[in-house]
PDB file of N, CA and C in Angstrom:
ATOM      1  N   UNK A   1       0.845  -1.178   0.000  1.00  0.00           N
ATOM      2  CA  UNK A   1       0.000   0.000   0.000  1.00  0.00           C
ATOM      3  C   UNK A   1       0.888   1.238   0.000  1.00  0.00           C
ATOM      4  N   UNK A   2       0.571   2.267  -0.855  1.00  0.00           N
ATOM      5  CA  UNK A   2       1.491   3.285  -0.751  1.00  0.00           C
ATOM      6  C   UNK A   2       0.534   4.492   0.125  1.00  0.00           C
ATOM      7  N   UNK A   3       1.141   5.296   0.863  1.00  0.00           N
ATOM      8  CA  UNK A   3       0.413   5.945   1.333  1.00  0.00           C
ATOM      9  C   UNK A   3       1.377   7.785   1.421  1.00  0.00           C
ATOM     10  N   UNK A   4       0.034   8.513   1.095  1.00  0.00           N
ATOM     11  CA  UNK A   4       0.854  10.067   0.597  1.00  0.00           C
ATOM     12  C   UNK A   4       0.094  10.993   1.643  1.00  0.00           C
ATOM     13  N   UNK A   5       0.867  11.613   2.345  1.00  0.00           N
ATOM     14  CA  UNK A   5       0.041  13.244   3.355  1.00  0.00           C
ATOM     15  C   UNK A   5       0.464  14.000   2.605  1.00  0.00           C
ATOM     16  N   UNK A   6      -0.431  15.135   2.338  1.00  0.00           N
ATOM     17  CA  UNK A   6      -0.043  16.353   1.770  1.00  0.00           C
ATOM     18  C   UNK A   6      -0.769  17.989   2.781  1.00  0.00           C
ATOM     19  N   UNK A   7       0.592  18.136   2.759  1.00  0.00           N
ATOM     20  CA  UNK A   7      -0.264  19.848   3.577  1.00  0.00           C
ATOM     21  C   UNK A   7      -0.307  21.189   2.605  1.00  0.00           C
ATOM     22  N   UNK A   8      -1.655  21.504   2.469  1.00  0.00           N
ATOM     23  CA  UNK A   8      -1.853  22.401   1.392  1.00  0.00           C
ATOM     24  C   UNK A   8      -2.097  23.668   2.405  1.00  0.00           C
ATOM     25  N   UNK A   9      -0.954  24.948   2.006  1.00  0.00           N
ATOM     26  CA  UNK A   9      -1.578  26.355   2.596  1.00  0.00           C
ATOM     27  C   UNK A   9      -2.506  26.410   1.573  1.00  0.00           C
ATOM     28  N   UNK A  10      -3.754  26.665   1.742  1.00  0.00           N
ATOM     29  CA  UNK A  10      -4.441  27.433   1.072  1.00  0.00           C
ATOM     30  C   UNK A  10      -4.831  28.976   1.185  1.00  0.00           C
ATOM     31  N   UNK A  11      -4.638  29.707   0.426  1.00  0.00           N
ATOM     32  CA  UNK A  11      -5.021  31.169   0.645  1.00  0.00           C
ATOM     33  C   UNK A  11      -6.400  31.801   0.309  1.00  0.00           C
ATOM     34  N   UNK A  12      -6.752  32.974   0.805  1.00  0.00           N
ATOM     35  CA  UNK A  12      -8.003  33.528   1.120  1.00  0.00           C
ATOM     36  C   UNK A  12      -8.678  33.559  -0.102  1.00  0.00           C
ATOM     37  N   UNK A  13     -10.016  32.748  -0.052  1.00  0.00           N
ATOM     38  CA  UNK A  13     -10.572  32.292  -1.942  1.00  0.00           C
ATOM     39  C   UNK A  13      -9.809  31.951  -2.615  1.00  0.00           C
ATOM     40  N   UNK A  14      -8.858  30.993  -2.288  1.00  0.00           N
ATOM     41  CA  UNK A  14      -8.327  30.408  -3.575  1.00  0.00           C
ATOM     42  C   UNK A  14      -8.559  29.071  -3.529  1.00  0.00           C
ATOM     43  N   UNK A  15      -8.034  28.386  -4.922  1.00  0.00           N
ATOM     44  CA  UNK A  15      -8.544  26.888  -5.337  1.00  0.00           C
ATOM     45  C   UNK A  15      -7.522  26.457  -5.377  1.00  0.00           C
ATOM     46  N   UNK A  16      -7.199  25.178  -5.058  1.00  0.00           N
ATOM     47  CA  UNK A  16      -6.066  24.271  -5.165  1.00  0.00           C
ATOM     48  C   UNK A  16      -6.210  22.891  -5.972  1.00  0.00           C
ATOM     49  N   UNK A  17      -5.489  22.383  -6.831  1.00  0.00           N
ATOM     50  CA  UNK A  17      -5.213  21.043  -6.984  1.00  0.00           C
ATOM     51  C   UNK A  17      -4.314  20.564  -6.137  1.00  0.00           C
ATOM     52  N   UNK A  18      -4.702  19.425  -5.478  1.00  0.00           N
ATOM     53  CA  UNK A  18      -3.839  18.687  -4.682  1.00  0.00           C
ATOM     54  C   UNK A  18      -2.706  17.838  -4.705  1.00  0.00           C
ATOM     55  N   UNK A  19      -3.344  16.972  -5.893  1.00  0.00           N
ATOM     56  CA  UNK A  19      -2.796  16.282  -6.399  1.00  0.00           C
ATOM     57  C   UNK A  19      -2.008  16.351  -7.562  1.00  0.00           C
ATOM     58  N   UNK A  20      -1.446  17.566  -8.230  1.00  0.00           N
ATOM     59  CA  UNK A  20      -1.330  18.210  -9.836  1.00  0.00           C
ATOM     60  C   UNK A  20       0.166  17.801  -9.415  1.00  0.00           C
ATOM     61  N   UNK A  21       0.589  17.108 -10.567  1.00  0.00           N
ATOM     62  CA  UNK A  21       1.955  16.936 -10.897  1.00  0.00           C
ATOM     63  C   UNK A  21       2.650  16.123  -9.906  1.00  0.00           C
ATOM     64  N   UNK A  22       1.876  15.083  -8.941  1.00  0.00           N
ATOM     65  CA  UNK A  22       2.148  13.946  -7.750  1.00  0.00           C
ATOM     66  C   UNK A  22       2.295  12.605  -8.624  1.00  0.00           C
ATOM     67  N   UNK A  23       3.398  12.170  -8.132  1.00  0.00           N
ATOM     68  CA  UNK A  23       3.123  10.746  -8.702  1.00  0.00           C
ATOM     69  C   UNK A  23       2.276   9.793  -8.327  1.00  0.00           C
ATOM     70  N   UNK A  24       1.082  10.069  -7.611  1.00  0.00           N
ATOM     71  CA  UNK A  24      -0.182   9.317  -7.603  1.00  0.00           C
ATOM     72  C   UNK A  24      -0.987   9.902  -8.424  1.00  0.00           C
ATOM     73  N   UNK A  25      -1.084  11.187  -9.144  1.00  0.00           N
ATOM     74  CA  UNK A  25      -1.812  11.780 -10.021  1.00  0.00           C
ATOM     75  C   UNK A  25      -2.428  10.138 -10.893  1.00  0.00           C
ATOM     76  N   UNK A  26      -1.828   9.708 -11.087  1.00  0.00           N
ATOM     77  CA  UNK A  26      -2.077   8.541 -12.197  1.00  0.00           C
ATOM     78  C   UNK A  26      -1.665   7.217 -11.623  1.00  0.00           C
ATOM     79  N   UNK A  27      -3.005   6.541 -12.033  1.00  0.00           N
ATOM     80  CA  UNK A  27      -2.976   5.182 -11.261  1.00  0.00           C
ATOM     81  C   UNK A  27      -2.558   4.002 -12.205  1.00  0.00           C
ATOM     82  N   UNK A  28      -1.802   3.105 -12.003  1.00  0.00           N
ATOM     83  CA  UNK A  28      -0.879   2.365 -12.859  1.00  0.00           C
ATOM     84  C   UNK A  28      -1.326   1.241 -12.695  1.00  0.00           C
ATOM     85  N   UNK A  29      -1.773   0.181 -11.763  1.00  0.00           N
ATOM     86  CA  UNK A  29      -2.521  -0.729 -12.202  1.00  0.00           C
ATOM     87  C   UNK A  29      -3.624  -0.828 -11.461  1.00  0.00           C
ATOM     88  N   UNK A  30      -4.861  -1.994 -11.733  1.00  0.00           N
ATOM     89  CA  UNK A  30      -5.796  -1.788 -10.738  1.00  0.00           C
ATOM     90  C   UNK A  30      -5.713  -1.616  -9.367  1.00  0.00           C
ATOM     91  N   UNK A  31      -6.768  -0.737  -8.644  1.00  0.00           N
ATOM     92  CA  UNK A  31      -5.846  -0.019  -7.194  1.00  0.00           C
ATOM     93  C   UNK A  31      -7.675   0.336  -6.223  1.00  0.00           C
ATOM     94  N   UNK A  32      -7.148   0.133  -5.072  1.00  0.00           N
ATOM     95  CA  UNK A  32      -8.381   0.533  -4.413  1.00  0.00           C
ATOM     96  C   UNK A  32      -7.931   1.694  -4.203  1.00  0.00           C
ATOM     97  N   UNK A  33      -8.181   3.184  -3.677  1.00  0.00           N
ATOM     98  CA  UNK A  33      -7.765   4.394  -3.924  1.00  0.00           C
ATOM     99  C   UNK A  33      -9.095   4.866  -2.597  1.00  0.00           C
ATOM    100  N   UNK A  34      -7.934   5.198  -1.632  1.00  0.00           N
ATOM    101  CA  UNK A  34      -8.731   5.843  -0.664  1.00  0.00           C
ATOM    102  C   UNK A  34      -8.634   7.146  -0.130  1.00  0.00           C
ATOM    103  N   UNK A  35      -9.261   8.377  -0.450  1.00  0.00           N
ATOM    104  CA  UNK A  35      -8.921   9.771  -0.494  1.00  0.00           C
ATOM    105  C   UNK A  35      -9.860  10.433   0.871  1.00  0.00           C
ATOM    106  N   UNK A  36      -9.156  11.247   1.613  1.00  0.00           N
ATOM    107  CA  UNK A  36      -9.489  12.093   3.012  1.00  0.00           C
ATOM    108  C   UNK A  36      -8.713  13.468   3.092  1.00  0.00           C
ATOM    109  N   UNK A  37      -9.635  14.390   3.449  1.00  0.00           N
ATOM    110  CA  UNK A  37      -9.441  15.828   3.628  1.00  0.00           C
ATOM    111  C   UNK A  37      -9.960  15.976   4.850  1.00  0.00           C
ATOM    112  N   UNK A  38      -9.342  17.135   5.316  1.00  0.00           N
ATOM    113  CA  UNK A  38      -9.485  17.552   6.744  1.00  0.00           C
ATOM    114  C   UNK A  38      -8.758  19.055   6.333  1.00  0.00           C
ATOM    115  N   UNK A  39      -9.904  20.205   6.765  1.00  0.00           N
ATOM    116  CA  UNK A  39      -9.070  21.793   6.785  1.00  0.00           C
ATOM    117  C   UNK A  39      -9.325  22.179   8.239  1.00  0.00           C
ATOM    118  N   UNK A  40      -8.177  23.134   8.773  1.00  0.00           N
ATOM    119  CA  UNK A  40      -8.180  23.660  10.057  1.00  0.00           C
ATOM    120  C   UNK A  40      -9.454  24.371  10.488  1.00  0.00           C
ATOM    121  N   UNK A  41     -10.218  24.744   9.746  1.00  0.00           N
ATOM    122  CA  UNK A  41     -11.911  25.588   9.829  1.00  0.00           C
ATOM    123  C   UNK A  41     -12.666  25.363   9.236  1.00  0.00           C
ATOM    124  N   UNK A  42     -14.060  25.845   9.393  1.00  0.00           N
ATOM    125  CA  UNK A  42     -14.953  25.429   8.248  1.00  0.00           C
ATOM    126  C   UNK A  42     -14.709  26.169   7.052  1.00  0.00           C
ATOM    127  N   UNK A  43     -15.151  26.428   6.252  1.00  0.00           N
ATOM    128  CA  UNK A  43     -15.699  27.022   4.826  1.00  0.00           C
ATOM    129  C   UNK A  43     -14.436  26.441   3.922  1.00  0.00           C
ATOM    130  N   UNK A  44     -14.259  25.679   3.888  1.00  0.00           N
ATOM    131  CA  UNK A  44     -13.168  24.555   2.930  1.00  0.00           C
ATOM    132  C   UNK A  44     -13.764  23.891   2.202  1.00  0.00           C
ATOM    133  N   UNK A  45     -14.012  23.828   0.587  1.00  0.00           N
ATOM    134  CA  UNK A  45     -15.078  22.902  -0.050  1.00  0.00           C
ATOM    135  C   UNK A  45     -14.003  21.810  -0.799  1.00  0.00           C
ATOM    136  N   UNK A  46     -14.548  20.691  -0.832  1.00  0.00           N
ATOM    137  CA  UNK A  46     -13.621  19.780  -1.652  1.00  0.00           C
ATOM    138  C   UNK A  46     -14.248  18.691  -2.448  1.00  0.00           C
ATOM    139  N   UNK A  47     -13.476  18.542  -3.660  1.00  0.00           N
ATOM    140  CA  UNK A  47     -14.455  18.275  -5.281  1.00  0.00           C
ATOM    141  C   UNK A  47     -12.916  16.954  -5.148  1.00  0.00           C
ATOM    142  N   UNK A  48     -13.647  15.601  -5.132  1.00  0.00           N
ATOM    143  CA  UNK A  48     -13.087  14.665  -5.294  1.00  0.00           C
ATOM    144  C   UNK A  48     -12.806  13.564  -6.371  1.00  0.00           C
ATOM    145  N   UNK A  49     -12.223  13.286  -7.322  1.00  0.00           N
ATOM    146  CA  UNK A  49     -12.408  12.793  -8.936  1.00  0.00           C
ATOM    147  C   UNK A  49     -11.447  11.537  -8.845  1.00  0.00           C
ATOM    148  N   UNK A  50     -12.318  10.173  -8.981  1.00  0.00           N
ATOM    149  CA  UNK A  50     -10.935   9.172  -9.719  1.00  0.00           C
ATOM    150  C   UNK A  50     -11.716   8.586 -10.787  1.00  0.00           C
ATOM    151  N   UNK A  51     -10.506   9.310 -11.668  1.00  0.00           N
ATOM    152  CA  UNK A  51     -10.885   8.544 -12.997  1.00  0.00           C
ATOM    153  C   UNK A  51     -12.719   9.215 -13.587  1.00  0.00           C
ATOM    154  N   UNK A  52     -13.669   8.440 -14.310  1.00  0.00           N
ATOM    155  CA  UNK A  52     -14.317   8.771 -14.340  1.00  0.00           C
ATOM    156  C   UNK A  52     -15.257   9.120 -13.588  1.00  0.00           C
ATOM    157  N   UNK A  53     -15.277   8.577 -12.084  1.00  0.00           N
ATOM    158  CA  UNK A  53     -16.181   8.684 -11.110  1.00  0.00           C
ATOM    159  C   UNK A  53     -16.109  10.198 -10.202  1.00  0.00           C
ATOM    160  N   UNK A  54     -17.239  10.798  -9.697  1.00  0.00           N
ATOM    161  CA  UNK A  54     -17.060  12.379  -8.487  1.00  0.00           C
ATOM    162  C   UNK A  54     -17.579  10.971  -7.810  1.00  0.00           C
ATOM    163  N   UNK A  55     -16.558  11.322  -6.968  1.00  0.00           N
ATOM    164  CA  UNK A  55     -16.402  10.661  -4.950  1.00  0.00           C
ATOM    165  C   UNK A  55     -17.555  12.032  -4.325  1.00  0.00           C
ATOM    166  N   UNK A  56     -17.282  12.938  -4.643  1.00  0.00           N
ATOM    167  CA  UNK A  56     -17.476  14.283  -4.151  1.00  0.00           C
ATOM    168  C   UNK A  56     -17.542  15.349  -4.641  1.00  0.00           C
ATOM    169  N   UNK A  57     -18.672  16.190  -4.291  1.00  0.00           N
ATOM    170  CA  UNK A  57     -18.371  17.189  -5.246  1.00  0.00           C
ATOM    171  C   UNK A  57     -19.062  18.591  -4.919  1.00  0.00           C
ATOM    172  N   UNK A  58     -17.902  19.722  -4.284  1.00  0.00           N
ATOM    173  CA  UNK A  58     -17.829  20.770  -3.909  1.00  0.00           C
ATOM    174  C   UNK A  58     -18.833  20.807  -1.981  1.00  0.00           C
ATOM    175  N   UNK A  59     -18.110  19.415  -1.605  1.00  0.00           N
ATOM    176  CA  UNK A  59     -18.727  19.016  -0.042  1.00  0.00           C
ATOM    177  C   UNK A  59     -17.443  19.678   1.075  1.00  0.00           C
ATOM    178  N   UNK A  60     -18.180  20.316   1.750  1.00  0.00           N
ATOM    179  CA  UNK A  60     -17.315  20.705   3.172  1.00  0.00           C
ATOM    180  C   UNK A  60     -16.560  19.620   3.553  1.00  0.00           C
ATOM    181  N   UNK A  61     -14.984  19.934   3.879  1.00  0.00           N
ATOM    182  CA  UNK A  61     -13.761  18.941   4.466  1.00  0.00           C
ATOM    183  C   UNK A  61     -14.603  18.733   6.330  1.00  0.00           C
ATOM    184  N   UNK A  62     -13.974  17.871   6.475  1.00  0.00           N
ATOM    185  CA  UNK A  62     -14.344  17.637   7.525  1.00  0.00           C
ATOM    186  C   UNK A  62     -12.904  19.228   8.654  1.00  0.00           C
ATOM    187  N   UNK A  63     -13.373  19.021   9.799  1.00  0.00           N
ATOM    188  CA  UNK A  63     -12.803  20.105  10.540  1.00  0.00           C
ATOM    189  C   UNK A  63     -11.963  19.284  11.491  1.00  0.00           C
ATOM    190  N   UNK A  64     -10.386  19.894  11.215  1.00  0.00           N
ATOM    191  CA  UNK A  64      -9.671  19.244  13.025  1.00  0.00           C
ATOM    192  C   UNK A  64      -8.664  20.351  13.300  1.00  0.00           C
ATOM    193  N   UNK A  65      -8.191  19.696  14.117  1.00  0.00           N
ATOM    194  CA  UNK A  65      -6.786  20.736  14.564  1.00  0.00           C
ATOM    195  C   UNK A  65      -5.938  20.647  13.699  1.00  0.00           C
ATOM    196  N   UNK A  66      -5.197  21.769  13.362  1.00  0.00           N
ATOM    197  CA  UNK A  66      -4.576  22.238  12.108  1.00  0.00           C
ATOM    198  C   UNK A  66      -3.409  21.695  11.840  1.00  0.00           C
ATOM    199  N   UNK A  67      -3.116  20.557  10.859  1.00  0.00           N
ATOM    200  CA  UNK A  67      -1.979  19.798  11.152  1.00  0.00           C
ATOM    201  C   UNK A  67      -2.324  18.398  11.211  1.00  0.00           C
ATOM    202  N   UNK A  68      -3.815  18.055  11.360  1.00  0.00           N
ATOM    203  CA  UNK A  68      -3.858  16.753  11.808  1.00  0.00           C
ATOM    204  C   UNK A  68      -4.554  15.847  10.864  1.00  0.00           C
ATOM    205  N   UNK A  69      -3.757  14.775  10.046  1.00  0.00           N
ATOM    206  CA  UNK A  69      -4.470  14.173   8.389  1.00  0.00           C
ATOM    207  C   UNK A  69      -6.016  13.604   9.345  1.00  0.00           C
ATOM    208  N   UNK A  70      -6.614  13.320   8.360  1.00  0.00           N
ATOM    209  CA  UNK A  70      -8.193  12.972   8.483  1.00  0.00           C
ATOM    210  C   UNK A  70      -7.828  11.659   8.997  1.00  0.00           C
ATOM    211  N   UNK A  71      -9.250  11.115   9.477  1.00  0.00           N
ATOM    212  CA  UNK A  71      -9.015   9.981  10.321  1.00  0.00           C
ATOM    213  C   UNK A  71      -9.641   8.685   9.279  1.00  0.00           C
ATOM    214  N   UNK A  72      -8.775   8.185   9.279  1.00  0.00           N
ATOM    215  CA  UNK A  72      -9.657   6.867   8.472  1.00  0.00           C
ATOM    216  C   UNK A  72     -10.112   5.930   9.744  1.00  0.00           C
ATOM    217  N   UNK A  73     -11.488   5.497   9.211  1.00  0.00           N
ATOM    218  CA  UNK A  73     -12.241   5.170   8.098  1.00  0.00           C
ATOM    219  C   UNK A  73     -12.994   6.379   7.897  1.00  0.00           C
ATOM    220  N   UNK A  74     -13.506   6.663   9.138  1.00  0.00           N
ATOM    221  CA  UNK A  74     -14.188   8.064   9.110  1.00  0.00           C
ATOM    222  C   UNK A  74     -14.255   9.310   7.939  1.00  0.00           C
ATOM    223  N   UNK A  75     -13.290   9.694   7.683  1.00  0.00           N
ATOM    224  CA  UNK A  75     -13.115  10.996   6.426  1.00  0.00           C
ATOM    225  C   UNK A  75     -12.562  10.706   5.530  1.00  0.00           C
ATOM    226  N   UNK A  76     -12.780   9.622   4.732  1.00  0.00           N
ATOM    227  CA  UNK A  76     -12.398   8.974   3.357  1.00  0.00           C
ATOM    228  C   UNK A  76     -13.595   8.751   2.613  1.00  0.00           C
ATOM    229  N   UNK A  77     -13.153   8.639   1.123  1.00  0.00           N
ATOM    230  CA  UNK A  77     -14.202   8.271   0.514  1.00  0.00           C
ATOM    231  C   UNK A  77     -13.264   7.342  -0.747  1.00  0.00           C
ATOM    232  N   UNK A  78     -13.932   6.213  -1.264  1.00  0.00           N
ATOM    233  CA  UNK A  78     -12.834   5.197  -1.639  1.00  0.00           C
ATOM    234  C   UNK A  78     -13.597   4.934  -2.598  1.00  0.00           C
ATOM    235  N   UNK A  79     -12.477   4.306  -3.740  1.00  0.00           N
ATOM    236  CA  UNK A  79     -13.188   3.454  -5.291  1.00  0.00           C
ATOM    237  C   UNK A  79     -11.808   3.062  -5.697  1.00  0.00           C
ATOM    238  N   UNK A  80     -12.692   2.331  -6.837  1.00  0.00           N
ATOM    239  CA  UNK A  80     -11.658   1.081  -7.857  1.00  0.00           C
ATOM    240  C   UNK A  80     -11.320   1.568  -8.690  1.00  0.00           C
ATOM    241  N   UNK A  81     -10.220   1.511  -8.617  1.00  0.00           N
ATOM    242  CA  UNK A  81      -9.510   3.011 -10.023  1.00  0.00           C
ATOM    243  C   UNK A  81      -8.496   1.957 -10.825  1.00  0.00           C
ATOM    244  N   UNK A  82      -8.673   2.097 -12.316  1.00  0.00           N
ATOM    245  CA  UNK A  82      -8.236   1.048 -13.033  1.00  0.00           C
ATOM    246  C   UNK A  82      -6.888   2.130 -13.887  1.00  0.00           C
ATOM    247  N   UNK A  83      -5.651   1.296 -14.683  1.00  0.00           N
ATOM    248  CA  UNK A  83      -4.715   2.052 -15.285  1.00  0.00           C
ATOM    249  C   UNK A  83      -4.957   3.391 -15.562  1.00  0.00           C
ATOM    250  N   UNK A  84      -4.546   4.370 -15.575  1.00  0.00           N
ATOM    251  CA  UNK A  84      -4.279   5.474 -16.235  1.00  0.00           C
ATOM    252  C   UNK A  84      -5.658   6.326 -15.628  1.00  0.00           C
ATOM    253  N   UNK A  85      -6.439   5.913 -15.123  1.00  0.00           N
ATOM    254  CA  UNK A  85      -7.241   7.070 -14.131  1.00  0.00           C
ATOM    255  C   UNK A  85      -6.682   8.148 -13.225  1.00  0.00           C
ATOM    256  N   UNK A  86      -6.915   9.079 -14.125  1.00  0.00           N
ATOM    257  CA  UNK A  86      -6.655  10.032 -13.176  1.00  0.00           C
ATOM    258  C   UNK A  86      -6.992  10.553 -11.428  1.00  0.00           C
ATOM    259  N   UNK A  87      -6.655  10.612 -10.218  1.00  0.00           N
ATOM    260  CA  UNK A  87      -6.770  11.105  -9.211  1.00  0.00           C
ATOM    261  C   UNK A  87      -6.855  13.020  -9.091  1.00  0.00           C
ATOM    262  N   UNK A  88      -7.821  13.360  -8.963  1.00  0.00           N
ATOM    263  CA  UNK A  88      -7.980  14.494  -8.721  1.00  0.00           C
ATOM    264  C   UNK A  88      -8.579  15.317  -7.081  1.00  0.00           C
ATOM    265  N   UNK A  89      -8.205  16.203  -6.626  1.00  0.00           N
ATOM    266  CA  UNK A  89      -8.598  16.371  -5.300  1.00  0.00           C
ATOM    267  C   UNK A  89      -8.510  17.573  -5.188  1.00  0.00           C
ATOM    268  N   UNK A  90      -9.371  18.706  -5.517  1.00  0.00           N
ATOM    269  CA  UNK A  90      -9.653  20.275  -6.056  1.00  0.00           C
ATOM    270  C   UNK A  90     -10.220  20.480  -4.214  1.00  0.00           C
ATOM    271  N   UNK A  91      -9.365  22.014  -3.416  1.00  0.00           N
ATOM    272  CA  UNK A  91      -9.959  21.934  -2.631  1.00  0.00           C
ATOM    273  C   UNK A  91      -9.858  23.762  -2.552  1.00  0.00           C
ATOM    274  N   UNK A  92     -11.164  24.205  -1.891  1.00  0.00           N
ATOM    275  CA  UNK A  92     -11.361  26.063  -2.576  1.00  0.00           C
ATOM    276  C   UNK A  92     -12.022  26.718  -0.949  1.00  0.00           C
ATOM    277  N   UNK A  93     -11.567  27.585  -1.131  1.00  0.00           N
ATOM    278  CA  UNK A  93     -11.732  28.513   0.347  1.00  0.00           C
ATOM    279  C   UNK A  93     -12.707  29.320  -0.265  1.00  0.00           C
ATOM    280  N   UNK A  94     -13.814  29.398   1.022  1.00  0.00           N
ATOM    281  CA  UNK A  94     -14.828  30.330   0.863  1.00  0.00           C
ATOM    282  C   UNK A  94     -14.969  31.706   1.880  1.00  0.00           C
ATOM    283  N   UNK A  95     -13.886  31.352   2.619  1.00  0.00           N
ATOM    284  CA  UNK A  95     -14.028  32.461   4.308  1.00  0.00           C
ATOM    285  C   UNK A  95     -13.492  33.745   4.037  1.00  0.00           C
ATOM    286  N   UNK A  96     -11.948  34.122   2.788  1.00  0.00           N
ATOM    287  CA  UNK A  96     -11.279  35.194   2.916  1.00  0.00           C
ATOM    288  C   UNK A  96     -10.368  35.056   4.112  1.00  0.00           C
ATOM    289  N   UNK A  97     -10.413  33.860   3.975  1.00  0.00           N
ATOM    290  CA  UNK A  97      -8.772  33.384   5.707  1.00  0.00           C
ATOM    291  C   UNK A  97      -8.232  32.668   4.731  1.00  0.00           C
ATOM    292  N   UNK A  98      -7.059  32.464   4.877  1.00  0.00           N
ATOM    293  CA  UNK A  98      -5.927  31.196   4.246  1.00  0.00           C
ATOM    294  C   UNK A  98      -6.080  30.066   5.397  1.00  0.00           C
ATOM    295  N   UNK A  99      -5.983  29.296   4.733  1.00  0.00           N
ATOM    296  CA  UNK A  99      -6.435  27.728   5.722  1.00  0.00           C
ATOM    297  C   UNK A  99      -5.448  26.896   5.269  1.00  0.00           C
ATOM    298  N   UNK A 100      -5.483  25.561   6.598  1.00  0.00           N
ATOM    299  CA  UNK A 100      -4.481  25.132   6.331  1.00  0.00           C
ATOM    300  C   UNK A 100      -5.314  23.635   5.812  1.00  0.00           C
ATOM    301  N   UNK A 101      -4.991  22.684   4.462  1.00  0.00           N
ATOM    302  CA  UNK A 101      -6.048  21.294   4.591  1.00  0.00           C
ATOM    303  C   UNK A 101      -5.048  20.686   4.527  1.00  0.00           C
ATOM    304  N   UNK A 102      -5.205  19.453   5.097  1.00  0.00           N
ATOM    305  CA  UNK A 102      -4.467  17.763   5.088  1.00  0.00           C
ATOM    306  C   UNK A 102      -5.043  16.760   3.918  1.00  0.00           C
ATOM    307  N   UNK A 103      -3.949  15.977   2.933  1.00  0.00           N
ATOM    308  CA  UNK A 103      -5.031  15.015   2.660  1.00  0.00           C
ATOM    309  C   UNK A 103      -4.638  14.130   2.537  1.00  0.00           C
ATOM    310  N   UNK A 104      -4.821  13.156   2.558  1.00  0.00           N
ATOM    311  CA  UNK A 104      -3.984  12.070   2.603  1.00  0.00           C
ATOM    312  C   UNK A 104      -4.391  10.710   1.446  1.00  0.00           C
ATOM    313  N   UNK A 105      -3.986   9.849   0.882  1.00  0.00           N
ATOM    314  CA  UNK A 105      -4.434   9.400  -0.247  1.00  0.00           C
ATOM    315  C   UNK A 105      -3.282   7.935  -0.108  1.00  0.00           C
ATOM    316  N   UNK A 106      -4.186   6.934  -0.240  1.00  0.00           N
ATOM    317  CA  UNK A 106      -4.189   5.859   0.185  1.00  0.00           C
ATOM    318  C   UNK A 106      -4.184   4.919  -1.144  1.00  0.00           C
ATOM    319  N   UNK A 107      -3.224   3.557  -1.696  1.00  0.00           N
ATOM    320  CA  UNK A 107      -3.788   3.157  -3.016  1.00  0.00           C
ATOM    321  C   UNK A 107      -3.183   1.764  -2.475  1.00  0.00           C
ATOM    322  N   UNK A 108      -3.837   1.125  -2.417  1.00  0.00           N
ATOM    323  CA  UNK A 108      -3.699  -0.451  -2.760  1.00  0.00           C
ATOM    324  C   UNK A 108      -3.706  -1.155  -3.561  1.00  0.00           C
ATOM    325  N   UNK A 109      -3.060  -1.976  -4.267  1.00  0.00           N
ATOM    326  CA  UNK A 109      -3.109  -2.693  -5.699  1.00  0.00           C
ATOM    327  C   UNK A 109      -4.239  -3.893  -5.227  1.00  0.00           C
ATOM    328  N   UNK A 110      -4.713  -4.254  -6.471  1.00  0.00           N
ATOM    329  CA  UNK A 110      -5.732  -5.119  -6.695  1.00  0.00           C
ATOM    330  C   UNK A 110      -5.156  -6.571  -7.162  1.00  0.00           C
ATOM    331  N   UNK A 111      -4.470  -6.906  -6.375  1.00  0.00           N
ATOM    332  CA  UNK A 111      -3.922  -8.212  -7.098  1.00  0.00           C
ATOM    333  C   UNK A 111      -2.716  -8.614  -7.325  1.00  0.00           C
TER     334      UNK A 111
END
C-alpha cells in the first residue's frame, strides 16, 4: 500500500489542486484508492475525482486541529480506479482566511 500526506496552505478564496503533478496523479494498475481531507476551519469545499467517477463534489472537508491528516475510516471516501485514471482532489476557500487542509491518499493494488 502506498500511502501520501499532503499539507496544502491554502489562501483567502483560492482553489487548489492537490494532487497536480504527484506521482499518484495517475494510477498504474488496478488499485483501491482511498482519499481524506481535513481543513483547520470550516468554509473549505472539496471536489473529489478518480478517474471517471465524483467521490465528491464541492462538499465541506471535515474540521480538526490544524496539522492533523483525516481519520480513516471516518473521512475517506474510496473506489476502484483502473490504469491510467486520473486522481484528482480540487480543494477552494470560501471564508477570505488562508487555511491550512491535510489530505492524505491511500492506493492499494488489486492483485
Amino acid at each position: 500500500m502506498a500511502l501520501l500526506n499532503i499539507r496544502t496552505a491554502l489562501g483567502a478564496n483560492a482553489t487548489a489542486q492537490v494532487l497536480s503533478g504527484s506521482v499518484f496523479e495517475f494510477i498504474h494498475e488496478p488499485s483501491l484508492v482511498e482519499i481524506g481531507v481535513s481543513a483547520d476551519a470550516t468554509g473549505v469545499l472539496m471536489t473529489i475525482n478518480a478517474g471517471p467517477d465524483t467521490l465528491c463534489e464541492e462538499s465541506p472537508t471535515t474540521v480538526k486541529t490544524i496539522n492533523l491528516v483525516p481519520v480513516y475510516p471516518d473521512d475517506f471516501f474510496s473506489d476502484n480506479a483502473l490504469p491510467d485514471d486520473r486522481l484528482a482532489v480540487k480543494v477552494r476557500d470560501t471564508t477570505g482566511a488562508a487555511r491550512v487542509v491535510m489530505t492524505q491518499v491511500r492506493v492499494t493494488p488489486l492483485g
